[in-house]
Protein backbone atom coordinates (compact mmCIF):
# COMPACT_ATOMS: atom_id res chain seq x y z
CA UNK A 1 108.04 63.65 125.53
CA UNK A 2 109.10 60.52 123.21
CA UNK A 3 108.33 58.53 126.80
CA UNK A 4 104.85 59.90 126.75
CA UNK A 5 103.56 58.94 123.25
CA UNK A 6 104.63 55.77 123.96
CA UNK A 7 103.39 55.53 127.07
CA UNK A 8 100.18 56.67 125.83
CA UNK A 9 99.52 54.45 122.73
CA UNK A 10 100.96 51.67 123.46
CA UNK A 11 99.56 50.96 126.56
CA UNK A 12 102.02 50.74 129.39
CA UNK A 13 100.01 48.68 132.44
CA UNK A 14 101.09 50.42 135.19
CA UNK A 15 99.83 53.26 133.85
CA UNK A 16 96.40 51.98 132.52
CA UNK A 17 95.91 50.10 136.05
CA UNK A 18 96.37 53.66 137.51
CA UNK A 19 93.93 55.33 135.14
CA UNK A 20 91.23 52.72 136.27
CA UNK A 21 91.27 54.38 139.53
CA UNK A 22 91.65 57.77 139.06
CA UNK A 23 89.56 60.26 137.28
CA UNK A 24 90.26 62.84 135.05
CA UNK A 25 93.86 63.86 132.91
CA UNK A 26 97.16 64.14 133.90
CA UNK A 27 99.20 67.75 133.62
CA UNK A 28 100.95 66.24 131.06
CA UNK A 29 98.21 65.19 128.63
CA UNK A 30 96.25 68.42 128.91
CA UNK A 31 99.59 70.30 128.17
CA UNK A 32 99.59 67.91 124.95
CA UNK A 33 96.21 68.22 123.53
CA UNK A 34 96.15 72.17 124.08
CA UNK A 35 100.03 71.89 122.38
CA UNK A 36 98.13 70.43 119.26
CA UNK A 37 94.86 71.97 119.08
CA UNK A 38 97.57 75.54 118.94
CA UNK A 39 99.18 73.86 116.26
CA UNK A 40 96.51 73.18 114.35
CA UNK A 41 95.03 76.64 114.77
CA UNK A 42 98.08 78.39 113.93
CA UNK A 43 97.80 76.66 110.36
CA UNK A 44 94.16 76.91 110.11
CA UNK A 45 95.11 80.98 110.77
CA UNK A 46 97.50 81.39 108.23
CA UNK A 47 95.21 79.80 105.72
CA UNK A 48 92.68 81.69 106.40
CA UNK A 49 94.72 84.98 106.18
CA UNK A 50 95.98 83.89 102.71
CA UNK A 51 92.06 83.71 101.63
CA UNK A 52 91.83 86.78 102.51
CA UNK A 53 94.25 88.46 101.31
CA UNK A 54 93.74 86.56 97.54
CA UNK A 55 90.23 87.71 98.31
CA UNK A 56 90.81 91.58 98.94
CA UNK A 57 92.81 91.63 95.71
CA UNK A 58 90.17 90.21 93.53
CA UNK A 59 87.96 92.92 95.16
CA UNK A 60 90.14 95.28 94.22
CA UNK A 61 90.81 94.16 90.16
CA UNK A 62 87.19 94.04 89.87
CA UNK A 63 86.74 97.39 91.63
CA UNK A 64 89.15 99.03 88.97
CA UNK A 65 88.18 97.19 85.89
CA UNK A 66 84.94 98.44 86.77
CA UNK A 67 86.08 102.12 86.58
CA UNK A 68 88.25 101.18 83.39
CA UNK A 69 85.47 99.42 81.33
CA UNK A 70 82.71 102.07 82.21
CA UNK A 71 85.30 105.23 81.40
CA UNK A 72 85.87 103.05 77.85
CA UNK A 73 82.38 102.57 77.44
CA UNK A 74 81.61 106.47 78.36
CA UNK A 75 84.66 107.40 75.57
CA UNK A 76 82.46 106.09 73.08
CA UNK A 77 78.99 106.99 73.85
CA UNK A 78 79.16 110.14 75.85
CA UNK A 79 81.96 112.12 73.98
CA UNK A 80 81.33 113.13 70.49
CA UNK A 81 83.54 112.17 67.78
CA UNK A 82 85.19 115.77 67.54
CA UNK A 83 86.35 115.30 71.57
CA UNK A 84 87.33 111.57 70.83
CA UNK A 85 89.50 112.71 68.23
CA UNK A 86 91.28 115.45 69.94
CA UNK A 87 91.65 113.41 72.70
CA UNK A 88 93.59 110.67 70.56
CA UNK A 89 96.24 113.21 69.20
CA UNK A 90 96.83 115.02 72.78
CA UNK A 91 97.39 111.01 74.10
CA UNK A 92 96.17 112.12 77.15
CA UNK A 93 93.02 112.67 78.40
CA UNK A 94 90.91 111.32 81.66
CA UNK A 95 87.68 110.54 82.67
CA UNK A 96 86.23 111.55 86.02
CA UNK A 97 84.38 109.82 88.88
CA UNK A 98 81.42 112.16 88.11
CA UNK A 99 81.44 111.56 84.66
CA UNK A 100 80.86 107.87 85.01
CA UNK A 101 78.55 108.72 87.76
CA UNK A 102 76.65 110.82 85.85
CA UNK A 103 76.72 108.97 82.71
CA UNK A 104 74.99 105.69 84.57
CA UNK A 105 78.03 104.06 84.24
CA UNK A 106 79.00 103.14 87.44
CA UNK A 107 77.23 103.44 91.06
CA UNK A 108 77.23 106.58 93.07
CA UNK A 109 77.75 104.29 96.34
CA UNK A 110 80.73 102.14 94.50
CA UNK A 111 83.09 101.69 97.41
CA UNK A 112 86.89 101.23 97.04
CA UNK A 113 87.25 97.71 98.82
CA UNK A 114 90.57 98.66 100.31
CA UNK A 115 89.66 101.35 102.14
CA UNK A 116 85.69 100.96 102.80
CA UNK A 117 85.61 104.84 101.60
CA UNK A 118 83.04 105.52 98.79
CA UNK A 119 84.34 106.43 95.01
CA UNK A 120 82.54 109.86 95.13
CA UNK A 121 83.95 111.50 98.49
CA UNK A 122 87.23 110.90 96.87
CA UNK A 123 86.69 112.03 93.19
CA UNK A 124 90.01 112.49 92.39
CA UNK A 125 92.00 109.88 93.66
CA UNK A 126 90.15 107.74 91.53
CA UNK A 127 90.24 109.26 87.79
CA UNK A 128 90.84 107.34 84.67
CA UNK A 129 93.31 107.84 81.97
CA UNK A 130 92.52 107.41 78.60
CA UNK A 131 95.08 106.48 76.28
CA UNK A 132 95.26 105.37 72.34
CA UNK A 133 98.60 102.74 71.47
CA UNK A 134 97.95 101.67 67.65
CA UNK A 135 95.15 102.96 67.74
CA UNK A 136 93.52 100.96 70.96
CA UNK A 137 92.40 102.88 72.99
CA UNK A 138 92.76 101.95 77.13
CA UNK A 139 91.62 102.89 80.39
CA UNK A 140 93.24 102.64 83.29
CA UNK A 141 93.15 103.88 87.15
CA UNK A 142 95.21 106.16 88.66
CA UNK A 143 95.25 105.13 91.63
């Protein structure tokens, strides 16, 4: 192979004199080229696939903080301050898809980006706790 590249760049005349009368590529240099342009789509693949996968996560912590910020949002405007506070001593209290749906909060065709399926056919899988630490209160998915 070492023979070839040499060959090949720097310019063996016996070679070169034969390429001047014959037309076309040798067995050898189309196994080369098709050897590289592999190569290079093998890494091209694997970068690509990294994109993607860095991509589908950022789908996905934007598809939750979206369910998280509107069941915070619906804590405070929807419930009244009687539920809020019984809420905050039981520690332990959730927020479901329909609420948020409901409340405007969110879309009703929302779709979970890792599975394609839509928030709504799946109501449960997708409820929101609602906790108070310090007295701060969070949100976050179940699932």
């Amino acid at each position: 192979m070492t023979l070839l590249f040499f060959y090949l760049f720097m310019g063996y005349n016996k070679i070169g004199e034969d390429m001047k009368n014959k037309k076309g590529f040798t067995l050898v240099e189309l196994i080369a080229t098709i050897t590289i342009m592999v190569l290079i789509g093998l890494v091209i693949a694997n970068n690509m696939t990294g994109i993607l996968s860095k991509q589908n996560d950022e789908n996905y912590n934007s598809f939750k903080k979206e369910l998280e910020d509107g069941a915070c949002v619906y804590v405070e405007t929807k419930w009244d301050s009687s539920k809020r506070n019984t809420c905050k001593q039981a520690n332990n209290c959730s927020v479901s898809v329909d609420e948020l749906i409901f409340g405007g909060l969110i879309a009703e065709d929302l779709k979970d980006p890792n599975t394609g399926e839509e928030i709504r056919n799946n109501k449960d899988k997708y409820r929101v706790n609602v906790r108070w630490v310090d007295n701060v209160k969070t949100c976050t998915v179940n699932g």
